[in-house]
C-alpha atoms as a PDB file:
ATOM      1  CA  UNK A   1     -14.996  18.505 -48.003  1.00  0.00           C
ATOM      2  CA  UNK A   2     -13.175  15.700 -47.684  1.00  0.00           C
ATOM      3  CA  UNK A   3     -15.142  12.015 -46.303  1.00  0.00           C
ATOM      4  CA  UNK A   4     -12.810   9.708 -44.364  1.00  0.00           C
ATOM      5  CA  UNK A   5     -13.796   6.075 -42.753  1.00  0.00           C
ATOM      6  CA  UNK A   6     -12.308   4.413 -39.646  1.00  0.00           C
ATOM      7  CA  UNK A   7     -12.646   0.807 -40.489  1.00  0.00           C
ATOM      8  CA  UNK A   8     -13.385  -1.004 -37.120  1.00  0.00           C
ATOM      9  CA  UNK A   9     -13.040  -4.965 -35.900  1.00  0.00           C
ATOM     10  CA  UNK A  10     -13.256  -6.320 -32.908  1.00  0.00           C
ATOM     11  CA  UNK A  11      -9.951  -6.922 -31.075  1.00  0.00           C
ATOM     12  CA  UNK A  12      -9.072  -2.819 -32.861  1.00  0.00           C
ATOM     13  CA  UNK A  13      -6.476  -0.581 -30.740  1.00  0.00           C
ATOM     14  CA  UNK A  14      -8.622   2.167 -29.247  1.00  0.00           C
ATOM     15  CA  UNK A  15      -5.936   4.456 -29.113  1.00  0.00           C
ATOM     16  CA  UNK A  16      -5.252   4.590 -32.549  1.00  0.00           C
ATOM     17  CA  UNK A  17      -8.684   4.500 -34.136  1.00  0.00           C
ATOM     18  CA  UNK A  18     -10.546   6.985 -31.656  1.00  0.00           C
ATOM     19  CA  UNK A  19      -7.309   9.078 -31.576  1.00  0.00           C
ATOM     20  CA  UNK A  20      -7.886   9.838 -35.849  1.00  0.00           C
ATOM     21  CA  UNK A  21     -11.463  10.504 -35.303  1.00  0.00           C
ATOM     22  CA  UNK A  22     -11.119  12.591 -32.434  1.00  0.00           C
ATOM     23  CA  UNK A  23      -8.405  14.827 -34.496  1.00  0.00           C
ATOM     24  CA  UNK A  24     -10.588  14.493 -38.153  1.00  0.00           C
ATOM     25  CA  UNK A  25     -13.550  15.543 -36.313  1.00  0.00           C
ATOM     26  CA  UNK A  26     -11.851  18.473 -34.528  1.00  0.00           C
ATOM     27  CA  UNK A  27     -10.619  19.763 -37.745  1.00  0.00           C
ATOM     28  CA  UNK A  28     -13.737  19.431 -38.901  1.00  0.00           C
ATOM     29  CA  UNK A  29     -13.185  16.642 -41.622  1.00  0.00           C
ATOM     30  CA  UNK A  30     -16.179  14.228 -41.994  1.00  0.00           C
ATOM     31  CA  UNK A  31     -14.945  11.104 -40.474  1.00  0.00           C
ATOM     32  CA  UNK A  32     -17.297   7.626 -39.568  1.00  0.00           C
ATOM     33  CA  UNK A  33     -16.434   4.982 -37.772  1.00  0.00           C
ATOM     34  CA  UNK A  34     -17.808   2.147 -39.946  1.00  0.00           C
ATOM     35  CA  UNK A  35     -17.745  -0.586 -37.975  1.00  0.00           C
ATOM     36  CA  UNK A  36     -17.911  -4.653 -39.264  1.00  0.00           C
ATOM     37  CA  UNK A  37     -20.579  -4.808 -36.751  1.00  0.00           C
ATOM     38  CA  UNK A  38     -22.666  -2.089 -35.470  1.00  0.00           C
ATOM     39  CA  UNK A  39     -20.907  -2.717 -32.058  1.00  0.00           C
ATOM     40  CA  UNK A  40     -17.485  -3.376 -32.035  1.00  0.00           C
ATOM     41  CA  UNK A  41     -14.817  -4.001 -29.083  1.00  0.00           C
ATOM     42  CA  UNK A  42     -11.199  -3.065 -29.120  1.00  0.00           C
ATOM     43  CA  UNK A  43      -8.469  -4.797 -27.350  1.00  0.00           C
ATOM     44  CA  UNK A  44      -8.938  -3.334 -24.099  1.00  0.00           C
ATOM     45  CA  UNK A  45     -12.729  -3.917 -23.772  1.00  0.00           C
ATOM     46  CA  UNK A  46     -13.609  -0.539 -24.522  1.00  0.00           C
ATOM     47  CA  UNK A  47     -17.137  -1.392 -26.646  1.00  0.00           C
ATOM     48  CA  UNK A  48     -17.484   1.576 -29.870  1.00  0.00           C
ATOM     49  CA  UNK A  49     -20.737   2.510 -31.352  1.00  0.00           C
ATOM     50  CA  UNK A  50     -20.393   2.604 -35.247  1.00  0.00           C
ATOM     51  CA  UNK A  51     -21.557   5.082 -36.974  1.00  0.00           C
ATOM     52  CA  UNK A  52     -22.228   2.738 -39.790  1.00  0.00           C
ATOM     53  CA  UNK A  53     -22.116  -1.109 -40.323  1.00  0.00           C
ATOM     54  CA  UNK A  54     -19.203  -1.835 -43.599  1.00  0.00           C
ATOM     55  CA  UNK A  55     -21.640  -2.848 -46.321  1.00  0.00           C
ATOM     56  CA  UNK A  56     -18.516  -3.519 -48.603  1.00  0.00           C
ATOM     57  CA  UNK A  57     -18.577   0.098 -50.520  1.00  0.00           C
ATOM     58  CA  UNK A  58     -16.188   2.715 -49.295  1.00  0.00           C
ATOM     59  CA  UNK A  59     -16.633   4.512 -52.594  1.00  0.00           C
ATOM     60  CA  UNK A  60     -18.000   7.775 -51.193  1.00  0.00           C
ATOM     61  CA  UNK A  61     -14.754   7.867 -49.194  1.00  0.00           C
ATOM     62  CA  UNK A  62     -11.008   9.726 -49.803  1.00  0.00           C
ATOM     63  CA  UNK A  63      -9.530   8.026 -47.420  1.00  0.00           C
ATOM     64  CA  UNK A  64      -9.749   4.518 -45.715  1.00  0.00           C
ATOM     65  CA  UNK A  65      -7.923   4.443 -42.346  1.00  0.00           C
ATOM     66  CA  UNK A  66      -7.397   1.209 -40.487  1.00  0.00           C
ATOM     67  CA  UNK A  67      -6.275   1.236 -37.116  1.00  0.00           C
ATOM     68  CA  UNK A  68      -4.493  -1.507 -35.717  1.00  0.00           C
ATOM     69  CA  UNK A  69      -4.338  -3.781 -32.444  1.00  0.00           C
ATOM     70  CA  UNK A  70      -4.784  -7.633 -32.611  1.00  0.00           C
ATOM     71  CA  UNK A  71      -7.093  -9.637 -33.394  1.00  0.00           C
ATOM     72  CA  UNK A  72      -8.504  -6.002 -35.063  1.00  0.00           C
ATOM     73  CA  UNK A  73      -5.478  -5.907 -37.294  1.00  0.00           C
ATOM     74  CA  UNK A  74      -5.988  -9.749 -38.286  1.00  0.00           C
ATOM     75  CA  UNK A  75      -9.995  -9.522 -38.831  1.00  0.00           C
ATOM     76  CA  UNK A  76      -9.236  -6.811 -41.247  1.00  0.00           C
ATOM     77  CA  UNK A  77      -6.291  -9.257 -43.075  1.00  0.00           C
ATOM     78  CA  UNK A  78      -8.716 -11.909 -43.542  1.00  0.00           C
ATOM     79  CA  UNK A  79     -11.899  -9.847 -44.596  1.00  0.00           C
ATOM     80  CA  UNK A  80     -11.683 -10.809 -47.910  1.00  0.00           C
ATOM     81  CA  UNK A  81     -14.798  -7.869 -49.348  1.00  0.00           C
ATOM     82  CA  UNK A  82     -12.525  -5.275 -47.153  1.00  0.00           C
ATOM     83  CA  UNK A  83      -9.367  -6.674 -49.440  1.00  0.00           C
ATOM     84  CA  UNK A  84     -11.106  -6.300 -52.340  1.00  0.00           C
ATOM     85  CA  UNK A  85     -12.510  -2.168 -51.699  1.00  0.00           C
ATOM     86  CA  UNK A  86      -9.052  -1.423 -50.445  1.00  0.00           C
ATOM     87  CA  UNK A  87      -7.984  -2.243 -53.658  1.00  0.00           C
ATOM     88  CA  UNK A  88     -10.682  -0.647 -55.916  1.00  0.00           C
ATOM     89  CA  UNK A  89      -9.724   2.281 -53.792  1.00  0.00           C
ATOM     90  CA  UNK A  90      -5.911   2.110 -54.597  1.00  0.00           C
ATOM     91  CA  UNK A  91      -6.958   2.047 -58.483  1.00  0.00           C
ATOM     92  CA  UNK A  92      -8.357   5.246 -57.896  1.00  0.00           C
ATOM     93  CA  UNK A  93      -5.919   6.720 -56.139  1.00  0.00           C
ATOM     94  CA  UNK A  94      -8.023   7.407 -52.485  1.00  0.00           C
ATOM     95  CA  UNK A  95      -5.681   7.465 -49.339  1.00  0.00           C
ATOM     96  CA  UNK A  96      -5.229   4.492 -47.436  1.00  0.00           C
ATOM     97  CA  UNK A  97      -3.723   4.536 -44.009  1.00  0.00           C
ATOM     98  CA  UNK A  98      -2.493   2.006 -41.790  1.00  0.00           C
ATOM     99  CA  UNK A  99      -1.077   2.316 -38.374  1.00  0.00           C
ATOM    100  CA  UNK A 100       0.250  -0.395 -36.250  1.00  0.00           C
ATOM    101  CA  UNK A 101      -0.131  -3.848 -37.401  1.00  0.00           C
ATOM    102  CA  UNK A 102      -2.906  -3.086 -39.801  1.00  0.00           C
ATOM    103  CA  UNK A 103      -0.177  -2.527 -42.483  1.00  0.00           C
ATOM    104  CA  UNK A 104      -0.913  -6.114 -42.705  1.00  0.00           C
ATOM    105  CA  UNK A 105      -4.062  -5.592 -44.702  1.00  0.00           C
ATOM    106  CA  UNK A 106      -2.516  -3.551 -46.789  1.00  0.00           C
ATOM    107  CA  UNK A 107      -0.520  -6.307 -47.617  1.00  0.00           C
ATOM    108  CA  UNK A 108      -3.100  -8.654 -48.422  1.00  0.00           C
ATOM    109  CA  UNK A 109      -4.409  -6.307 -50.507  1.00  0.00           C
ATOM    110  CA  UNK A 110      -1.136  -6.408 -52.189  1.00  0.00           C
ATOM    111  CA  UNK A 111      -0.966  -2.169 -51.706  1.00  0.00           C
ATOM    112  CA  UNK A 112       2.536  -2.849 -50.362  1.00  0.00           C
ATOM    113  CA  UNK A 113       4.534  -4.048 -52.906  1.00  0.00           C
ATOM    114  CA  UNK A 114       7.734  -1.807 -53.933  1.00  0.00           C
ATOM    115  CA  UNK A 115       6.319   0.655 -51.506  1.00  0.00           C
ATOM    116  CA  UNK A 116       7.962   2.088 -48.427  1.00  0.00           C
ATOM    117  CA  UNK A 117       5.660   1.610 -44.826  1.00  0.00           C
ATOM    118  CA  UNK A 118       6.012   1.342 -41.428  1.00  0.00           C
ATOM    119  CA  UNK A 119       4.106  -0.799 -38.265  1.00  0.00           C
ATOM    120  CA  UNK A 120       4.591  -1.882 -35.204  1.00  0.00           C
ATOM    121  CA  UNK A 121       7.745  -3.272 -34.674  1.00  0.00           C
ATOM    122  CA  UNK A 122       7.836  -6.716 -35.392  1.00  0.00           C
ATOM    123  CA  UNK A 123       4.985  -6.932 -38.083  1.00  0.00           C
ATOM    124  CA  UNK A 124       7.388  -5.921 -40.972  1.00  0.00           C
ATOM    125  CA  UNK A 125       8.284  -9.338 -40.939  1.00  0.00           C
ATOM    126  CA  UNK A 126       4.780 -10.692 -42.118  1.00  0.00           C
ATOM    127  CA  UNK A 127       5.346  -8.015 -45.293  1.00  0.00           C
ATOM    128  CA  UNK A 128       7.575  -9.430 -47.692  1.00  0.00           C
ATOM    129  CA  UNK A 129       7.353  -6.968 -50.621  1.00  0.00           C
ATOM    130  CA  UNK A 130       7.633  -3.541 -49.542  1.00  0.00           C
ATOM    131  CA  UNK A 131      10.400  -1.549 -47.513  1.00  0.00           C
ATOM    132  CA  UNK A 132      10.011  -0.834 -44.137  1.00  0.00           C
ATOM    133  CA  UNK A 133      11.367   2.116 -42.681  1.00  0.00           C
ATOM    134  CA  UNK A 134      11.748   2.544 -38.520  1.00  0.00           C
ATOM    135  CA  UNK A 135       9.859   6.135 -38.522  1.00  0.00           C
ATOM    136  CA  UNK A 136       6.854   7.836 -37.135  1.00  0.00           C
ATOM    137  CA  UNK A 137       4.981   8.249 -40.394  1.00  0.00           C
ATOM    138  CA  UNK A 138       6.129   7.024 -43.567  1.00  0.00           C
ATOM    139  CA  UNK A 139       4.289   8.329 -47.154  1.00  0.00           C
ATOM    140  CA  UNK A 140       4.817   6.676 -50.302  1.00  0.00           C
ATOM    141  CA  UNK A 141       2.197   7.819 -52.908  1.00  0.00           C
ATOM    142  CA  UNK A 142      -1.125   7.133 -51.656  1.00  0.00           C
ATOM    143  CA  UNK A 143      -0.321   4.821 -49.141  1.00  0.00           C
ATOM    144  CA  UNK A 144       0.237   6.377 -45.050  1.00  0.00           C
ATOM    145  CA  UNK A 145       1.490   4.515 -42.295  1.00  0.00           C
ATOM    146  CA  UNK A 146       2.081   4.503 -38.811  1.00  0.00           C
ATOM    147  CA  UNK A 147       4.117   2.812 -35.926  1.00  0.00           C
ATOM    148  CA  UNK A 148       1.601   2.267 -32.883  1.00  0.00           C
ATOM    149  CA  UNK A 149      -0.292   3.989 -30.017  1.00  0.00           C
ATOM    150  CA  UNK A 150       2.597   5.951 -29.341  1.00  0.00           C
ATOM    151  CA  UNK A 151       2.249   7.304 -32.625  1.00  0.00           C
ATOM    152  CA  UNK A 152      -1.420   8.011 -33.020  1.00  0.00           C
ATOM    153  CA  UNK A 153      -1.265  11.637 -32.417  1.00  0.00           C
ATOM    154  CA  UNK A 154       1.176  12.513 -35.044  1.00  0.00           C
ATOM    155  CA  UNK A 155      -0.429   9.964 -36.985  1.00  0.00           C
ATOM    156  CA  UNK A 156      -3.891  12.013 -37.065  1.00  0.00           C
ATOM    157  CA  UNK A 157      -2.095  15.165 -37.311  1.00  0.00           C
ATOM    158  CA  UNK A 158      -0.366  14.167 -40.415  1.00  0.00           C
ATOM    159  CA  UNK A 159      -3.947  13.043 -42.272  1.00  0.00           C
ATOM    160  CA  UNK A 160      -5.193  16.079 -41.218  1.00  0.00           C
ATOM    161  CA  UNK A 161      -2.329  17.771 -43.524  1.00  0.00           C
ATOM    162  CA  UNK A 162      -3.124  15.255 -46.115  1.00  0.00           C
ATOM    163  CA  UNK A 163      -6.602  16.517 -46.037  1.00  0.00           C
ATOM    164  CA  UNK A 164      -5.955  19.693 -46.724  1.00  0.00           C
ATOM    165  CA  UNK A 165      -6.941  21.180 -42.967  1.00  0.00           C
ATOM    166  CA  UNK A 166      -4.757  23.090 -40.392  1.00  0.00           C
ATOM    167  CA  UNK A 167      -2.851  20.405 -38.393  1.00  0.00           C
ATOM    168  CA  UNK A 168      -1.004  22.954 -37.273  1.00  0.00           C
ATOM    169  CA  UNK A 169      -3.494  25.134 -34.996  1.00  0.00           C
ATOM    170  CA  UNK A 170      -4.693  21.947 -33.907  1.00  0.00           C
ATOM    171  CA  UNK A 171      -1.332  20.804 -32.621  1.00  0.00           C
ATOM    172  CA  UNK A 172      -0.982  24.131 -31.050  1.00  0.00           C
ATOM    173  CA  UNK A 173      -4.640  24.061 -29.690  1.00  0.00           C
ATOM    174  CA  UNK A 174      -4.519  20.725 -28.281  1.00  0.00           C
ATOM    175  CA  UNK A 175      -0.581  21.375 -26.500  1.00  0.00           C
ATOM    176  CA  UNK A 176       0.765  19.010 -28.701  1.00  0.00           C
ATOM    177  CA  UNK A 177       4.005  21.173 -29.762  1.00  0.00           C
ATOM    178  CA  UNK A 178       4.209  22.445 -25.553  1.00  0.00           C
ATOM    179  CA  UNK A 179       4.504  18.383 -24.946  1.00  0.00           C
ATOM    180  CA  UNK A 180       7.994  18.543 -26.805  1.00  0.00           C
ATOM    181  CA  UNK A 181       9.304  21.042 -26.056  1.00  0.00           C
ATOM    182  CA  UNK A 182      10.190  20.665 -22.075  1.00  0.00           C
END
């Protein structure tokens, strides 16, 4: 079974971070919200119980998501032990995803370089060496990212596929596909 962490700092984008663990969790993928405090406040003032407190090890993890939202996206950037396990992950080839402007600590991490990404419109311009592409969700290799709120559903549903669960009954279940269609 697969183990994913939700890295959360204050300033995060509730939307996009509760959004993946809502959708892990329903298809019944371990997911924790490991917080870089064992309280931690989004954007909009909405206050998030971690399930753990980021100790610097994500080793027992396949996949490290990090929402975005600002300051969130920027306390990430500048965590410099969060930089460092982001890239011990990369070297062994766990999944990292990055929605919004958290691409940005990809980055940092220097994950981005020659790869394809997108973010929130705008933040491309603080990522000089990879190739950003105006889409929902863009996959190159290891790396998954996302655009913003907007696209936090499809987002979750697509690390869900990564995962190995079924996106699909989920998208079904939760009248995801009934949304587009009208």
């Amino acid at each position: 079974m697969p183990k994913v962490a939700v890295i959360l700092a204050n300033g995060f984008e509730e939307i996009e971070a509760l959004t993946v663990v809502d959708v892990l969790r329903r298809a019944n993928i371990t997911c924790h919200m490991v917080g870089f405090d064992e309280k931690v406040t989004g954007s909009h003032a909405i206050q998030v119980q971690a399930d753990q407190v980021f100790n610097g090890d994500l080793s027992d993890y396949d996949m490290i998501v990090l929402p975005g939202g600002m300051p969130g996206s920027a306390h990430l950037r500048d965590n410099e032990l969060l930089i460092s396990e982001l890239q011990k992950c990369n070297q062994g080839g766990k999944k990292l995803a990055a929605i919004c402007a958290a691409p940005i600590a990809l980055n940092r991490a220097g994950l981005l370089e020659g790869k394809n990404f997108t973010c929130y419109d705008g933040v491309q311009e603080q990522i000089a060496n990879g190739h950003y592409h105006k889409e929902t969700v863009v996959v190159d290799g290891n790396i998954i990212t996302s655009r913003g709120p907007a696209t936090a559903l499809a987002f979750a549903y697509h690390l869900v596929d990564t995962l190995g669960g079924d996106a699909e009954s989920l998208r079904n279940g939760m009248l995801y596909t009934d949304v587009f269609e009208k």
